[in-house]
Structure formats: C-alpha cells, structure tokens
Protein backbone atom coordinates (compact mmCIF):
# COMPACT_ATOMS: atom_id res chain seq x y z
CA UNK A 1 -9.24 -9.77 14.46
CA UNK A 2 -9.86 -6.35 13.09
CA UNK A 3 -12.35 -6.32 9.90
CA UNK A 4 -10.52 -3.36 8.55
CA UNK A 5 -8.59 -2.39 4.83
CA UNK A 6 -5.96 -0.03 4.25
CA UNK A 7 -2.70 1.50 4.63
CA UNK A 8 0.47 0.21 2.94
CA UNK A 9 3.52 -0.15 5.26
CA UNK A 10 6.17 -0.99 2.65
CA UNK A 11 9.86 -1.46 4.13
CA UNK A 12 12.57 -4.06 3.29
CA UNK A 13 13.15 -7.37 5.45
CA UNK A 14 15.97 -8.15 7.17
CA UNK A 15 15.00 -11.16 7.26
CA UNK A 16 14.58 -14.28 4.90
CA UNK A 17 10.38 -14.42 3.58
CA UNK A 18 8.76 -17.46 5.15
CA UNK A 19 8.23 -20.03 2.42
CA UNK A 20 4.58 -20.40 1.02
CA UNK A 21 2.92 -20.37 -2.16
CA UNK A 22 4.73 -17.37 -4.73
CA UNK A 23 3.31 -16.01 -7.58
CA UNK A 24 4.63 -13.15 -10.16
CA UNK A 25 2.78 -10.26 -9.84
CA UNK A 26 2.86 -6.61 -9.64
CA UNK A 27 1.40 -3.78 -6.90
CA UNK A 28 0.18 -0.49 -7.62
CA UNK A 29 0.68 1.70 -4.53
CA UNK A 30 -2.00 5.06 -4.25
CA UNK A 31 1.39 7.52 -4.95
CA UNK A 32 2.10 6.33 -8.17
CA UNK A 33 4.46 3.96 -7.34
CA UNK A 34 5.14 0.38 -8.96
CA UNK A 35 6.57 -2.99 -7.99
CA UNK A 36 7.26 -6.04 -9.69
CA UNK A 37 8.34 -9.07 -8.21
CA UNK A 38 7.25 -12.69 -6.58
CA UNK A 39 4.23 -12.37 -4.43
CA UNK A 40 4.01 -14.92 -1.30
CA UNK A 41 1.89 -15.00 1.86
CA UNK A 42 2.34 -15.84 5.03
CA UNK A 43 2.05 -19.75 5.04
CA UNK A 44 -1.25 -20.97 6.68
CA UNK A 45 -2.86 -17.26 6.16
CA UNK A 46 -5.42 -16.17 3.32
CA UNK A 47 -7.04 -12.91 1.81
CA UNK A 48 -10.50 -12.74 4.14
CA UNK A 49 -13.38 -10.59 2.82
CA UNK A 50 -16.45 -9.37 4.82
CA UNK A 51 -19.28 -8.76 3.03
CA UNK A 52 -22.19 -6.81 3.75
CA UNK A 53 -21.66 -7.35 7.21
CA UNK A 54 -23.03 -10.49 7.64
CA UNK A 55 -20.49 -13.08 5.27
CA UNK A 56 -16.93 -13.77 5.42
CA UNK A 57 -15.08 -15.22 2.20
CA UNK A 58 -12.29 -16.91 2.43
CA UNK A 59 -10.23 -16.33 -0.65
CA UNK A 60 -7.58 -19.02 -1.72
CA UNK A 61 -4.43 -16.87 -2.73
CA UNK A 62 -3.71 -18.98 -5.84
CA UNK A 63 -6.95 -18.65 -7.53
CA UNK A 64 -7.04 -14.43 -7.12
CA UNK A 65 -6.28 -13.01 -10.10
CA UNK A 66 -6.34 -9.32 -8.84
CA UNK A 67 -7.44 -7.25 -5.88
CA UNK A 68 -8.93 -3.81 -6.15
CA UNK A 69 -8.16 -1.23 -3.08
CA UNK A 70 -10.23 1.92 -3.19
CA UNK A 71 -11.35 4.47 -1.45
CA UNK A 72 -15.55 3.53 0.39
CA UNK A 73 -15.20 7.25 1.81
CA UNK A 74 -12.72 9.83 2.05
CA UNK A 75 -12.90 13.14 4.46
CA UNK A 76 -11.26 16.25 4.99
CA UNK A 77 -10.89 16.75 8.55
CA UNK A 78 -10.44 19.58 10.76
CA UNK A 79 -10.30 20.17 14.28
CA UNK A 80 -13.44 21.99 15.51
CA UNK A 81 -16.03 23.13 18.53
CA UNK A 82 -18.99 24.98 18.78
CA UNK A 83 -18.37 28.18 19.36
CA UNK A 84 -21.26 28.34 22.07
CA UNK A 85 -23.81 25.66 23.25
CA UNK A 86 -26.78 25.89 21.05
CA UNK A 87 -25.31 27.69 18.01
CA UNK A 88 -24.20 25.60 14.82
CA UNK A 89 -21.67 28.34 13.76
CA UNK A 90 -18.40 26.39 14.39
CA UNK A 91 -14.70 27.35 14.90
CA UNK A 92 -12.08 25.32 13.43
CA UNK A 93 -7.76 25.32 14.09
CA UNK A 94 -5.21 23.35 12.80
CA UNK A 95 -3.77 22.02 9.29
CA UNK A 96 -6.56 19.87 7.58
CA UNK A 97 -6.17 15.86 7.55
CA UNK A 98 -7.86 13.13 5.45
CA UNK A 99 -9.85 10.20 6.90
CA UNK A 100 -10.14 7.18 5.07
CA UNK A 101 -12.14 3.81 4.63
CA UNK A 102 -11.36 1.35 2.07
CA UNK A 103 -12.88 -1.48 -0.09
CA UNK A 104 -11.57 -4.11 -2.32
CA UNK A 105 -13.10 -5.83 -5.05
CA UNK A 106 -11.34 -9.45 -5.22
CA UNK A 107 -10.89 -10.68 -9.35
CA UNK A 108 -10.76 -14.71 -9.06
CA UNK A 109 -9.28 -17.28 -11.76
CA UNK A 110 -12.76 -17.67 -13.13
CA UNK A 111 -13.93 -14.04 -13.26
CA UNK A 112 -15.96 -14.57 -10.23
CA UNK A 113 -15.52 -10.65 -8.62
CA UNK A 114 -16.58 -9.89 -5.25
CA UNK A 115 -16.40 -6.52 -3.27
CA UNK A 116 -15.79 -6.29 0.71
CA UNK A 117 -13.83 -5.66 3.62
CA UNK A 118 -10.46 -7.33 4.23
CA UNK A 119 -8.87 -8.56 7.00
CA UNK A 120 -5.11 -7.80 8.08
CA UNK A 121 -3.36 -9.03 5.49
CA UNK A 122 0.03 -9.24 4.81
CA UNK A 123 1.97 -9.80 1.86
CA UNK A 124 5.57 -10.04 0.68
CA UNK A 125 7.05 -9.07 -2.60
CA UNK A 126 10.46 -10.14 -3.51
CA UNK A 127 11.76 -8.29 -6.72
CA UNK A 128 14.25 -9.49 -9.55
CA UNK A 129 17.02 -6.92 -7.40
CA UNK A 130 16.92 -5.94 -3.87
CA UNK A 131 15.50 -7.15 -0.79
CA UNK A 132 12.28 -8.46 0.13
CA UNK A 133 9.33 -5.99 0.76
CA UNK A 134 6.64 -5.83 3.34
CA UNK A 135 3.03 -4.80 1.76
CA UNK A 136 0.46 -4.42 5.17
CA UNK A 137 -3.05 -4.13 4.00
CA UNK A 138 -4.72 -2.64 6.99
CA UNK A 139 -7.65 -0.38 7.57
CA UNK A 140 -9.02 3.18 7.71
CA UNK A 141 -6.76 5.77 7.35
CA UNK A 142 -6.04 8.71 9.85
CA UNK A 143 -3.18 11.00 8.45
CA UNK A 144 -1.46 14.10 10.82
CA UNK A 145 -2.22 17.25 10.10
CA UNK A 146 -1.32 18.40 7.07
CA UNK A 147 -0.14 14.94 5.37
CA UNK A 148 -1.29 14.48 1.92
CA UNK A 149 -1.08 11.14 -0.16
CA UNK A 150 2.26 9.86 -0.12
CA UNK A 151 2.45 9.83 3.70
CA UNK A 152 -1.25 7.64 3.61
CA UNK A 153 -0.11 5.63 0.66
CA UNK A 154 -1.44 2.55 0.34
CA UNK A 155 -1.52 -0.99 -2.37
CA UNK A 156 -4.47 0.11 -4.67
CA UNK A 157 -4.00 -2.78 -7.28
CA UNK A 158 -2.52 -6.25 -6.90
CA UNK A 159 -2.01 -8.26 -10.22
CA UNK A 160 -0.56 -11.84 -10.57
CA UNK A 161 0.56 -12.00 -14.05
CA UNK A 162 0.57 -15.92 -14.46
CA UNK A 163 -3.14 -15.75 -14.78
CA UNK A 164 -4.68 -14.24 -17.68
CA UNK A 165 -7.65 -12.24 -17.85
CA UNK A 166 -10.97 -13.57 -19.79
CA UNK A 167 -12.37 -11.59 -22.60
CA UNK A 168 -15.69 -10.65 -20.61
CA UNK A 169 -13.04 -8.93 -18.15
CA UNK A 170 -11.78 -7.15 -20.90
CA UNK A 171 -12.50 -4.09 -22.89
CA UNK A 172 -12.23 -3.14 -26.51
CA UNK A 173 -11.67 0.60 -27.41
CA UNK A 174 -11.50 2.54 -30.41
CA UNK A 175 -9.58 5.56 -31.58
CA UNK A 176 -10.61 7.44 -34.66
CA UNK A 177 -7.58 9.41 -34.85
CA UNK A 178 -6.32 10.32 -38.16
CA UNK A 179 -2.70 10.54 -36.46
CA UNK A 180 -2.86 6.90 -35.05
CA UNK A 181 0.12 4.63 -36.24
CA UNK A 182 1.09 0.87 -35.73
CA UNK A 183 3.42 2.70 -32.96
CA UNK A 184 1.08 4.31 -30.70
CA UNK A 185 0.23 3.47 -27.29
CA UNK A 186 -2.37 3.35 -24.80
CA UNK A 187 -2.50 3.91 -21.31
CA UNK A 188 -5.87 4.65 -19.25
CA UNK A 189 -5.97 5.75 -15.23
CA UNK A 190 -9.53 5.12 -13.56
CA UNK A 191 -11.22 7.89 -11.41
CA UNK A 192 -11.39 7.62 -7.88
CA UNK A 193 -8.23 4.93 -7.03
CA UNK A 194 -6.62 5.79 -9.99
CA UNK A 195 -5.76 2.16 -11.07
CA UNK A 196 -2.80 2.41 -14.31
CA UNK A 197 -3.81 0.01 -17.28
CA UNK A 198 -1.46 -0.22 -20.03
CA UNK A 199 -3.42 -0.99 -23.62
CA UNK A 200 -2.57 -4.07 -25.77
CA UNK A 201 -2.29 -4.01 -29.52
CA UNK A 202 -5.96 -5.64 -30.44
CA UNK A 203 -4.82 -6.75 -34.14
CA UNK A 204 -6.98 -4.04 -35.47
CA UNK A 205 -5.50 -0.95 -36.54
CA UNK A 206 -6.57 1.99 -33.95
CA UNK A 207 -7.86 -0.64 -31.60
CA UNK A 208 -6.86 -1.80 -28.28
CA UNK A 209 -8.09 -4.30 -25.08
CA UNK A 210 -7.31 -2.85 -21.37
CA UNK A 211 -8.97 -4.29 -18.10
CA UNK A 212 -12.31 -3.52 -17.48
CA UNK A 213 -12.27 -0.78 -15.39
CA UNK A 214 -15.52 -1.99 -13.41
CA UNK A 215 -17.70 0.21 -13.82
CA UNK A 216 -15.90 3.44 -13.26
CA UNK A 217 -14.62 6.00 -15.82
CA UNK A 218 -11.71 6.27 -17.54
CA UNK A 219 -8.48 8.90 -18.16
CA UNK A 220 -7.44 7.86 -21.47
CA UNK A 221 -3.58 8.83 -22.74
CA UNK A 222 -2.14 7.94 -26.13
CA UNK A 223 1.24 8.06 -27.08
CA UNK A 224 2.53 8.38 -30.50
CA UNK A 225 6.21 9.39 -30.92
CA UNK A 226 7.75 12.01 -29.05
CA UNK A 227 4.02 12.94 -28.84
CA UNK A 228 1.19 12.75 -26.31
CA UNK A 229 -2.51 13.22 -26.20
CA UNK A 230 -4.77 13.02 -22.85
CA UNK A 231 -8.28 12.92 -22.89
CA UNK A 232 -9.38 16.13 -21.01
CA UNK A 233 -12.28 18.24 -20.31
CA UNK A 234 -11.79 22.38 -20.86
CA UNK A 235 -11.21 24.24 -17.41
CA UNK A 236 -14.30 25.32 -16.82
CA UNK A 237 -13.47 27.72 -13.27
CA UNK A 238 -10.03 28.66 -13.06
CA UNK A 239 -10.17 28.96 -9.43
CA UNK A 240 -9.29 25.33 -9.50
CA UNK A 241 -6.22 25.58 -11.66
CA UNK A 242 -4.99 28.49 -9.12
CA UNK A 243 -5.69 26.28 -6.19
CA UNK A 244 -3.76 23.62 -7.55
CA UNK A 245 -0.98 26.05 -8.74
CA UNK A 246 -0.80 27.29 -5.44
CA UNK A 247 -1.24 24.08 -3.35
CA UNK A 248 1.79 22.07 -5.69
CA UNK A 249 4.45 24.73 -4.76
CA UNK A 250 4.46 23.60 -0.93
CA UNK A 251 4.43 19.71 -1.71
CA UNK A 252 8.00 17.75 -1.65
CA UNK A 253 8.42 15.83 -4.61
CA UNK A 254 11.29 14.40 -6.27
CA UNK A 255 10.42 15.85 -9.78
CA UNK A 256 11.63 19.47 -9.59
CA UNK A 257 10.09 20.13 -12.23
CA UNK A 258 6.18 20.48 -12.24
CA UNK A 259 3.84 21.27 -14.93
CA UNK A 260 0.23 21.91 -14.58
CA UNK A 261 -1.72 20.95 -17.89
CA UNK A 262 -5.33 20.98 -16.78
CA UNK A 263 -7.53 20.66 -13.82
CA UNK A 264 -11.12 19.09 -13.40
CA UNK A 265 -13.40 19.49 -10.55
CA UNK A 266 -15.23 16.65 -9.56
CA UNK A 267 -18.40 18.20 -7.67
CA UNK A 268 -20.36 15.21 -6.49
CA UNK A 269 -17.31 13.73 -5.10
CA UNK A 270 -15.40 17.46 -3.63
CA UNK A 271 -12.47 16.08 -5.73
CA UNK A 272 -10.39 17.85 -8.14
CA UNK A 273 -8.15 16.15 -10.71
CA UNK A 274 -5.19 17.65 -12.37
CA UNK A 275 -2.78 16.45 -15.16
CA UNK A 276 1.05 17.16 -14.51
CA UNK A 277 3.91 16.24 -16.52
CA UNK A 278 7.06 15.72 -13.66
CA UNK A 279 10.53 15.97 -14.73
CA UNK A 280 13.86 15.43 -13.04
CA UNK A 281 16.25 18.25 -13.85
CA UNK A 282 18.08 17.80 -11.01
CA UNK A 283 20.64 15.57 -10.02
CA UNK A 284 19.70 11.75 -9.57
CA UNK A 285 21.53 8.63 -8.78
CA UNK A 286 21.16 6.77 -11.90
CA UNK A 287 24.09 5.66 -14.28
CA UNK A 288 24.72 6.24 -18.26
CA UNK A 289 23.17 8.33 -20.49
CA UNK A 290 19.99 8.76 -19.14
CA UNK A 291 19.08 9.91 -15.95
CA UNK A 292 16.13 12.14 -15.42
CA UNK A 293 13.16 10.72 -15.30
CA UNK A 294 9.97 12.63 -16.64
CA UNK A 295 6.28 11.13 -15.18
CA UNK A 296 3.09 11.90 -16.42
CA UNK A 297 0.40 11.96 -14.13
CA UNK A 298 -2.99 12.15 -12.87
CA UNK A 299 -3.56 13.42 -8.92
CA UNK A 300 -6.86 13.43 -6.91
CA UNK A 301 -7.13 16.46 -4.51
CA UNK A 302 -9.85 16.33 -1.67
CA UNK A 303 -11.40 19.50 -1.62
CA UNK A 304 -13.35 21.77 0.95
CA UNK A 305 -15.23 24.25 -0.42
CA UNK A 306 -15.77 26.11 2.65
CA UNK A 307 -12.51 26.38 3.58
CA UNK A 308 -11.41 25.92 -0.24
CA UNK A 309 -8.66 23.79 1.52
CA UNK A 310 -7.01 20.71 -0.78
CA UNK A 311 -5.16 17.90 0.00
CA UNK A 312 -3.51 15.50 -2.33
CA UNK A 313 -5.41 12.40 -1.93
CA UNK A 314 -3.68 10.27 -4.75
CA UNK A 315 -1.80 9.93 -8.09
CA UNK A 316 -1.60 7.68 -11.11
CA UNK A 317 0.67 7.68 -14.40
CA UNK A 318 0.10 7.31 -17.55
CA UNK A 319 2.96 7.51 -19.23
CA UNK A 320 6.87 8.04 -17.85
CA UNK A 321 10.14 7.54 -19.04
CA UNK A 322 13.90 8.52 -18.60
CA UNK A 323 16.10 10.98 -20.55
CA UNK A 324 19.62 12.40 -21.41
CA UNK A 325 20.24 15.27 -19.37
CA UNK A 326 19.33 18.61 -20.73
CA UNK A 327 16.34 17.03 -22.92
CA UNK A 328 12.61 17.91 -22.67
CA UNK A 329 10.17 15.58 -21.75
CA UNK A 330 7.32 14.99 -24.82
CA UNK A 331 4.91 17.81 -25.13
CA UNK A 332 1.56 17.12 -24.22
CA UNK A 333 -1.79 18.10 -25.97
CA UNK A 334 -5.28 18.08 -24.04
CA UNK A 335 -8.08 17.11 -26.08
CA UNK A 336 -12.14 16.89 -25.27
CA UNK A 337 -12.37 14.98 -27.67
CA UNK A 338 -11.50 11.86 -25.74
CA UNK A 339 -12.63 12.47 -22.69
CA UNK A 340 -15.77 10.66 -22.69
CA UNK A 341 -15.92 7.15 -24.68
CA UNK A 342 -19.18 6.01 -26.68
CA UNK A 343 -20.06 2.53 -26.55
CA UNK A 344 -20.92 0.83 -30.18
CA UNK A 345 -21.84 -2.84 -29.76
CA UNK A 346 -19.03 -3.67 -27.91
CA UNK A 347 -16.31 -1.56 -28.56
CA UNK A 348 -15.84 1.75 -26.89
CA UNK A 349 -14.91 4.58 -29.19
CA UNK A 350 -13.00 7.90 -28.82
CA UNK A 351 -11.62 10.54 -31.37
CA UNK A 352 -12.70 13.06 -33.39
C-alpha cells in the first residue's frame, strides 16, 4: 500500500455509494472550489496516517473533526542536462511543471491534532442535488508541462459540521475599524494551502472567532455593504505585479473578467500571492435575475527567479457572490493596516 497524499480525482458515480458511516461535511478543493454534502467511506476502510516514518495511526472516521491537506514541498520543474560533463552550467527545454508532496494534519473530536502522511484514501460526497462524487486522496503530484493548479487540484480541507470545534481550537480577533457595523463580515484565507474560514459574530461588537489557523498566517477580508477591505501589504517590486499581469492573460478561467488588486512576493518560499476580484460578464447557465457570479480571491504562484517563470499553484476566496447582469461587483480597498494581526492576551487585533 502506497504511503502517499495528494491529488483530488473528483467525478460523479454512476453508481449507488456503498453504505457506511455518513457524516455532513464540507471539502475545500486547492482551486477554490467548494462542496457540501454527506461524507461516507468505504465500509471496512479508515483515514491511515504515517508519522515520522516510523508510526502508523489509524484514525476512526467518526471521531475526525477535520483534515488539513497542504503542500510538505512544492517545485518548479524543468527539463534539463549538462551542457558538457564536468561543467554545472545547465541547459533547460520545455514548458515548466510543478512537483508536489503533501501533508495533512488530522483535527479529532477531542482536539487531539496530529500531522502525517496518508494512505489512499477514498471518500464519497453525496450533495443535497446531483450525483454522488468521488474525492481520491492520493500522493505527490507530477503535473504536464505547462499545467498550473486547477489541472493538480486537490481536497485541501475536509470539515464535518456535526462536530463542533472547542474554544482552544478557536481564535478571537479584533477589528478597530471606525467603519465596522453589526453587518460586517469576516472571512480569512491561510498562506501556503490557502484554507477559507468564514468569521462568526463573537457577541462583541468588532469581534469575531474563526478556526485556528495552526500556526500559519492569515489573509484577512472584511465585508461591510457593497464594500470590501483586504488586508494587504504595499507592492513593494512591480516586476511581480507585471509577471502576474502577464502570466493571467494566458490562463482559462471561467471569470472573463479579471482584476489584479495587489501582488506579494513571498521570498523564503519563491511564492507570489496576488488578490483578484473575478467576474462573470459573460453568458452563464444560471436562471432568474442573477446570473454572474463575481469571486474574490487569493492565488499562490510558484516562482523561478532564474527563469522568472510562474505557475499558478493554488487559489482561495474570500468573499463571492452572484449579480444582475450589467452590475459591478463591490469595489475593493487594500489596506496595510490589516495585514499583520497583534496578539493582546488572547485576542488578535487588526485596524487602524
């Protein structure tokens, strides 16, 4: 049995789900892509995790409360040789391809976490509408030449929602906004996977929980009205933004309509994030009113800064919605101001 996380293989059944044990939950796919629906297994089969190399975990399916998929290491690949025996100057051909390992940190009923390799596993999700879905969590990634994130997508969060999170998996943030109202809303994207958590309402004006984000650092996003704020650094090279301008035009998408708000380049990491709102102008299949949806988001690139070659590695929302034809999405504002959050106590506080 292969020891190996990974890609998502996500197609409808033709056939009936085998019966087992199904929970409500949701998956979070590395494209930006949602589900909702009953979660089952495979009866007789469980999540396995191999740890360190030396211990395997056995994870009973109804006591995980969420599983983590990220990223252990990501590459930008190109084909190459020496260009003669004893010389290191190389000479490389070809469209550049990613290469990818992946982890998963496994959330139990009692806030027990633990972080390994899985197994195969499979999984089936059965929505409210439609068929039955397939989710294959598999191994490294190898993409062609030339593929970028949607065609290595793969299940980067799994939540049951009949199991609620405790308060030490929980944080509480701050915003000292003078333009926060009752209405606003909170949505935060983690570096790296890009995990999507929606804020709750703490009972404190200006103050909301999310899930702990583990360690890693937060995109924050607040929505107020037809208004919306993202926590953002100022461009500091605009080599980036042009790279990004220029890499965006060649990608399919079914947003027509792409807006570049702001790039950031991660140096330790050769990543570089943008901020896009995409809109639907075009024609779509929904019915009524409203039918283009708009979709905030938050990409990962891989960069090589030899080659200054990207590759789009990933995407998360933060906010999206649908509207009337002919209407413009909500402007967006970029502010420094809540990029980074200070802790106090035990809140974590952004604003002015």
């Amino acid at each position: 049995m292969r020891n190996i996380i990974g890609v998502l293989l996500l197609a409808a059944l033709s056939t009936t789900v085998l019966a087992g044990p199904r929970r409500p939950g949701k998956v979070q796919f590395s494209n930006g892509d949602t589900l909702e629906g009953q979660i089952s297994m495979t009866p007789g089969e469980d999540f396995r995790l191999h740890i360190d190399g030396t211990q395997i975990r056995v994870l009973d399916f109804e006591r995980l409360r969420e599983l983590r998929i990220s990223a252990a290491e990501e590459k930008m690949v190109q084909k190459w040789r020496f260009l003669e025996a004893g010389q290191t100057k190389k000479q490389v051909w070809g469209q550049p391809y990613l290469t990818r390992s992946l982890q998963g940190t496994a959330v139990l009923s009692d806030g027990e976490k633990i972080t390994g390799h899985l197994y195969t596993t499979v999984l089936y999700l059965e929505p409210d509408e439609g068929k039955a879905r397939k989710v294959i969590i598999l191994a490294k990634q190898r993409g062609k030449e030339g593929e970028a994130a949607d065609a290595l997508a793969y299940p980067t969060l799994i939540t049951f929602t009949d199991t609620a999170a405790k308060a030490e998996d929980t944080i509480r943030l701050r915003l000292t906004l003078p333009d926060v109202t009752e209405q606003t809303e909170l949505a935060a994207v983690t570096w790296g996977a890009l995990f999507t958590f929606e804020g709750k309402k703490a009972g404190v004006p200006g103050e909301f929980t999310l899930a702990s984000p583990l360690g890693r650092d937060l995109i924050l996003g607040i929505k107020t009205g037809d208004s919306i704020v993202v926590g953002w650094p100022k461009d500091v090279d605009p080599k980036f933004r042009t790279i990004i301008e220029t890499n965006i035009v060649n990608s399919e998408d079914f947003y027509d309509d792409r807006k570049l708000l702001g790039v950031y380049y991660d140096a330790p990491n050769t990543d570089i994030y943008s901020v896009f709102m995409l809109h639907r102008q075009g024609k779509t299949t929904m019915d009524g009113k409203k039918t283009q949806p708009w979709r905030l988001v938050i990409q990962r690139w891989k960069y090589d800064p030899e080659t200054t070659r990207v590759l789009l590695s990933g995407r998360g929302y933060l906010f999206r919605g649908i509207l009337e034809k002919g209407v413009a999405p909500p402007p967006v504002t970029l502010s420094d101001k809540l990029w980074k959050p200070k802790k106090q106590g035990d809140v974590w506080v952004m604003g002015y």
